[in-house]
N, C-alpha and C. Protein backbone atom coordinates (compact mmCIF):
# COMPACT_ATOMS: atom_id res chain seq x y z
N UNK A 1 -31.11 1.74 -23.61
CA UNK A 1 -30.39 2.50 -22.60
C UNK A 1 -29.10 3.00 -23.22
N UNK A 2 -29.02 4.17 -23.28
CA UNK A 2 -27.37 4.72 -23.90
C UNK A 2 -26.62 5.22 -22.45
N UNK A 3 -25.50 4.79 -23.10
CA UNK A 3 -24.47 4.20 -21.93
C UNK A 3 -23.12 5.27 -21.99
N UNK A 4 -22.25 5.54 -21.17
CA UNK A 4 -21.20 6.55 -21.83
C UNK A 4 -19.79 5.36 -20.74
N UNK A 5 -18.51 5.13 -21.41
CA UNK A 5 -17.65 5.14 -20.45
C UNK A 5 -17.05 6.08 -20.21
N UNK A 6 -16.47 5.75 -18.84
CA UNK A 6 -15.72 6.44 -17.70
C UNK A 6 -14.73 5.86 -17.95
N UNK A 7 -13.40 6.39 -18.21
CA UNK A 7 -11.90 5.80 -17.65
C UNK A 7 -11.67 6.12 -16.26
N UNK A 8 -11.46 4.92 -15.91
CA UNK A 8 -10.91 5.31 -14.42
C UNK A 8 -9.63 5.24 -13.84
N UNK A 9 -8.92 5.07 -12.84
CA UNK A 9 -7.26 4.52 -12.49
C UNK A 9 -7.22 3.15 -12.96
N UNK A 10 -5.57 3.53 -13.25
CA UNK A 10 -4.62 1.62 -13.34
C UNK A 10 -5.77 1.05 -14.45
N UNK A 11 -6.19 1.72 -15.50
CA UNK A 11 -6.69 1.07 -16.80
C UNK A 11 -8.36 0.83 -16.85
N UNK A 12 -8.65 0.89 -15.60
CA UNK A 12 -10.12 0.39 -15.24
C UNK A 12 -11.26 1.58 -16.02
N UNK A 13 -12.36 0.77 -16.71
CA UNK A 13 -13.26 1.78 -17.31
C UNK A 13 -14.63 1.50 -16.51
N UNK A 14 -15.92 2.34 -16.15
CA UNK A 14 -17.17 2.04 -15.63
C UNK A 14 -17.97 2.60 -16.77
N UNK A 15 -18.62 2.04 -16.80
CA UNK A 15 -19.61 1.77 -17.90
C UNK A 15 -21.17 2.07 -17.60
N UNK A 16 -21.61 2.72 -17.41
CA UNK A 16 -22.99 3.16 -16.86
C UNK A 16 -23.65 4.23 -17.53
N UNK A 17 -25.25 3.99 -17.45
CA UNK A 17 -26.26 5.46 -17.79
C UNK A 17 -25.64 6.88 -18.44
N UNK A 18 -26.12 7.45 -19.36
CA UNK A 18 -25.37 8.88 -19.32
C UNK A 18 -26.01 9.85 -18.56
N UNK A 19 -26.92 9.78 -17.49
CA UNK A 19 -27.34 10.50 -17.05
C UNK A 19 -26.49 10.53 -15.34
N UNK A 20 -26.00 9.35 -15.29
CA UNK A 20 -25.63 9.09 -13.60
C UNK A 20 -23.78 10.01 -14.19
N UNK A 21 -23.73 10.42 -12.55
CA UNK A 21 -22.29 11.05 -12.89
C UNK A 21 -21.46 10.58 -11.43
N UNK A 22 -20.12 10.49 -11.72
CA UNK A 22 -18.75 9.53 -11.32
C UNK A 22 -18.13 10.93 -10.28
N UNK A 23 -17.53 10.75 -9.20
CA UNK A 23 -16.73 11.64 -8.95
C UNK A 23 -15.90 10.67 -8.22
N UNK A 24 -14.48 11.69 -8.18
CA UNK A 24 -13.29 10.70 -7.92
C UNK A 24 -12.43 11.29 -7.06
N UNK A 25 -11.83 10.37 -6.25
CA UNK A 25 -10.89 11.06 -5.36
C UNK A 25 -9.76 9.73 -4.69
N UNK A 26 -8.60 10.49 -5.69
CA UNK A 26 -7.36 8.93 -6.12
C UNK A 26 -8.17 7.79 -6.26
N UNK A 27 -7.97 6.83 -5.94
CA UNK A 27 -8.67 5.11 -6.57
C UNK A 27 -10.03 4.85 -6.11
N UNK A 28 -10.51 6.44 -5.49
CA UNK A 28 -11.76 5.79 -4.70
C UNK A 28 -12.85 6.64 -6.08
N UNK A 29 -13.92 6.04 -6.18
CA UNK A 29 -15.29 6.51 -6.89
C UNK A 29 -16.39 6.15 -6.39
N UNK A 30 -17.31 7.07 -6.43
CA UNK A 30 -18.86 7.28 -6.17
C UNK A 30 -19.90 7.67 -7.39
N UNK A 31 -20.56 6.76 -7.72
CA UNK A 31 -21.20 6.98 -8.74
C UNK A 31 -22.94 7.39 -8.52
N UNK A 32 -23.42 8.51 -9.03
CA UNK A 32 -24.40 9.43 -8.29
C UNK A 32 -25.41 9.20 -9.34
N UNK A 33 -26.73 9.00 -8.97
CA UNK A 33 -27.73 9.06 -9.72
C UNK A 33 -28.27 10.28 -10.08
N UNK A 34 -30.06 10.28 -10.91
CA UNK A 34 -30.13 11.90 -11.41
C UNK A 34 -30.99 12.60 -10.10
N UNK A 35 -30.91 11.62 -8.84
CA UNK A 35 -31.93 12.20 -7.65
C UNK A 35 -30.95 12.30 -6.57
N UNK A 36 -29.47 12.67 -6.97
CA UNK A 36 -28.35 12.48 -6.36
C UNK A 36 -27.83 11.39 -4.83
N UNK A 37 -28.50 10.25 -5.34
CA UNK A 37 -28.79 9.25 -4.82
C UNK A 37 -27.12 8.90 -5.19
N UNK A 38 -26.80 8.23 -3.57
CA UNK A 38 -25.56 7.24 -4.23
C UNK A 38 -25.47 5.65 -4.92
N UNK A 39 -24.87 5.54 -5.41
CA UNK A 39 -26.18 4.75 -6.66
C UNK A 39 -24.66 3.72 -6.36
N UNK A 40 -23.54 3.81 -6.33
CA UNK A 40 -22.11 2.74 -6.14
C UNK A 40 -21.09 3.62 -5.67
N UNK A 41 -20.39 2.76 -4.44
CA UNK A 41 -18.86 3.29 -3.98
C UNK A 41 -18.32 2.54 -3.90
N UNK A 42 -16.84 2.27 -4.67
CA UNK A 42 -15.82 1.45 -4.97
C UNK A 42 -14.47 2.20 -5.15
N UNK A 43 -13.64 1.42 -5.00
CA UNK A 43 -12.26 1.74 -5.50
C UNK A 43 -11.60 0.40 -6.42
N UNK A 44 -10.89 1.02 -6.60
CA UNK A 44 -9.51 0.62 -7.92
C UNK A 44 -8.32 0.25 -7.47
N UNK A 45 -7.85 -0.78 -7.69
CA UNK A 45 -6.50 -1.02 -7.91
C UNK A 45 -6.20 -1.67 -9.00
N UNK A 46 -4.82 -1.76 -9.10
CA UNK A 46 -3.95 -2.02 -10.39
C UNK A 46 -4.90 -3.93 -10.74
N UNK A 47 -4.61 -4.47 -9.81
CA UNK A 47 -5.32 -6.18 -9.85
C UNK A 47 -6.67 -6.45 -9.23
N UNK A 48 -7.45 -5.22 -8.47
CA UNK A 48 -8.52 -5.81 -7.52
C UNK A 48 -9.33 -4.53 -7.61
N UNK A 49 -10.87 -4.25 -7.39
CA UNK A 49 -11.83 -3.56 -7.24
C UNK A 49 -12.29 -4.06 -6.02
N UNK A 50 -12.82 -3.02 -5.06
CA UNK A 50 -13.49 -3.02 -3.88
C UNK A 50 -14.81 -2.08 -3.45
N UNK A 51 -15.82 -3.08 -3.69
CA UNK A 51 -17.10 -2.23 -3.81
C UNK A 51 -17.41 -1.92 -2.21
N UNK A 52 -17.65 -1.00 -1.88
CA UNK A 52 -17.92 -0.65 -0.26
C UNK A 52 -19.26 -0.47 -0.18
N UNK A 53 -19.96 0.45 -1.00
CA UNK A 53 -21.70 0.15 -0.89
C UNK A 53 -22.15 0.29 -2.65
N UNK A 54 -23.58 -0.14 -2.18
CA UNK A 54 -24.44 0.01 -3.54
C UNK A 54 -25.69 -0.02 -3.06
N UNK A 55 -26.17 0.89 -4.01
CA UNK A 55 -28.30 0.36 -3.61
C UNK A 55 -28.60 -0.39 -3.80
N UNK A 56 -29.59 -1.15 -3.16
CA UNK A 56 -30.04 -2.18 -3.09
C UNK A 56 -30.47 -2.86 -4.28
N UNK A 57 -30.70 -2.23 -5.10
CA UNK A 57 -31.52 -3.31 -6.97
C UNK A 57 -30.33 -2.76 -7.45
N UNK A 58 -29.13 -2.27 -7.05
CA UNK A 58 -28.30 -2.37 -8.05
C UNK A 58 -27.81 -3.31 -9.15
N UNK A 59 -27.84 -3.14 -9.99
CA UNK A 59 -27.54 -4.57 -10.95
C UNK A 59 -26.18 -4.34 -11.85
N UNK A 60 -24.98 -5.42 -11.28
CA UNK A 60 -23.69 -4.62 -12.54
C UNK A 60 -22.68 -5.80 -12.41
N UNK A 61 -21.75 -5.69 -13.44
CA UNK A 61 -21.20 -7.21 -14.04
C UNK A 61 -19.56 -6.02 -13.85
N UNK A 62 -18.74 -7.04 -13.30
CA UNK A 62 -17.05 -6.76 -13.66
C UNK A 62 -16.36 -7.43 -14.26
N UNK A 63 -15.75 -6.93 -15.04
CA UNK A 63 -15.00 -8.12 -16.15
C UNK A 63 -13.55 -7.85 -15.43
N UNK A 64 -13.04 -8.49 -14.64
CA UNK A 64 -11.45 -9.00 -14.43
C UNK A 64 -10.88 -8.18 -15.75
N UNK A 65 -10.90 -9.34 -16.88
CA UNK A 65 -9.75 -9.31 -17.88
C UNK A 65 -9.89 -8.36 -18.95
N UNK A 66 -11.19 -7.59 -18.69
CA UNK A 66 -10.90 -6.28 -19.28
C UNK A 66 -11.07 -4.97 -18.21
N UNK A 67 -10.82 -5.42 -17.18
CA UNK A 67 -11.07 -4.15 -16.08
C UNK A 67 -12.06 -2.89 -16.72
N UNK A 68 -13.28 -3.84 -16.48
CA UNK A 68 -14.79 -3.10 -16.79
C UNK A 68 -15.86 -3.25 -15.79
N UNK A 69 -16.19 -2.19 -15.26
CA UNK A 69 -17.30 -2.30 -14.67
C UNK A 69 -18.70 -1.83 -15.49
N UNK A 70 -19.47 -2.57 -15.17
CA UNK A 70 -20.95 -2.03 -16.22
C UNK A 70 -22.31 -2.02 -15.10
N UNK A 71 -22.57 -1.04 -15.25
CA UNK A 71 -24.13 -0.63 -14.28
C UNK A 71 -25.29 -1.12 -15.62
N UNK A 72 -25.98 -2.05 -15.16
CA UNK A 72 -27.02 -2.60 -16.23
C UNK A 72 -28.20 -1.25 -15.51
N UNK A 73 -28.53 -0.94 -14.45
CA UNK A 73 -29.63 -0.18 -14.30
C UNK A 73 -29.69 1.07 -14.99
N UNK A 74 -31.25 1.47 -15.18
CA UNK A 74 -31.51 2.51 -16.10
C UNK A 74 -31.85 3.72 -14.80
N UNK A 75 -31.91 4.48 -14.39
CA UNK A 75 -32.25 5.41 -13.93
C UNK A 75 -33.55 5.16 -13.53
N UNK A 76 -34.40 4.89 -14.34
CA UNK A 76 -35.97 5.13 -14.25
C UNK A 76 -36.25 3.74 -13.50
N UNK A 77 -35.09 2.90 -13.34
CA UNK A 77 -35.45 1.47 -12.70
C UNK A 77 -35.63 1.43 -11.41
């Protein structure tokens, strides 16, 4: 799976598919699949992330101490 990061606000990077695409609006993000499916909606702050939805087999790891989010799913999953 090749992967591209995203920089996001207050240092935070997302880490996902190169096919899925990010749009942003101040600390909030929506991350869109290739069937323009909403695939994650979260926001950012300087100390805390707040995921508001995700699809259901979403699968993804946050690292605190490197303010990383990573989408393990492939598109085709």
């Amino acid at each position: 799976m090749s992967t591209k990061s995203n920089p996001l606000q207050n240092g935070w990077t997302l880490i996902a598919h190169t096919s899925y695409q990010i749009y942003a609006n101040k600390h909030s993000y929506i991350l869109i699949d290739d069937e323009s499916d909403v695939v994650l909606r979260f926001a950012v702050q300087e100390n805390e992330i707040e995921i508001f939805s995700s699809n259901w087999n979403l699968n993804y790891k946050v690292n605190l101490g490197f303010k990383t989010i990573k989408v393990m799913n492939s598109p085709e999953e």
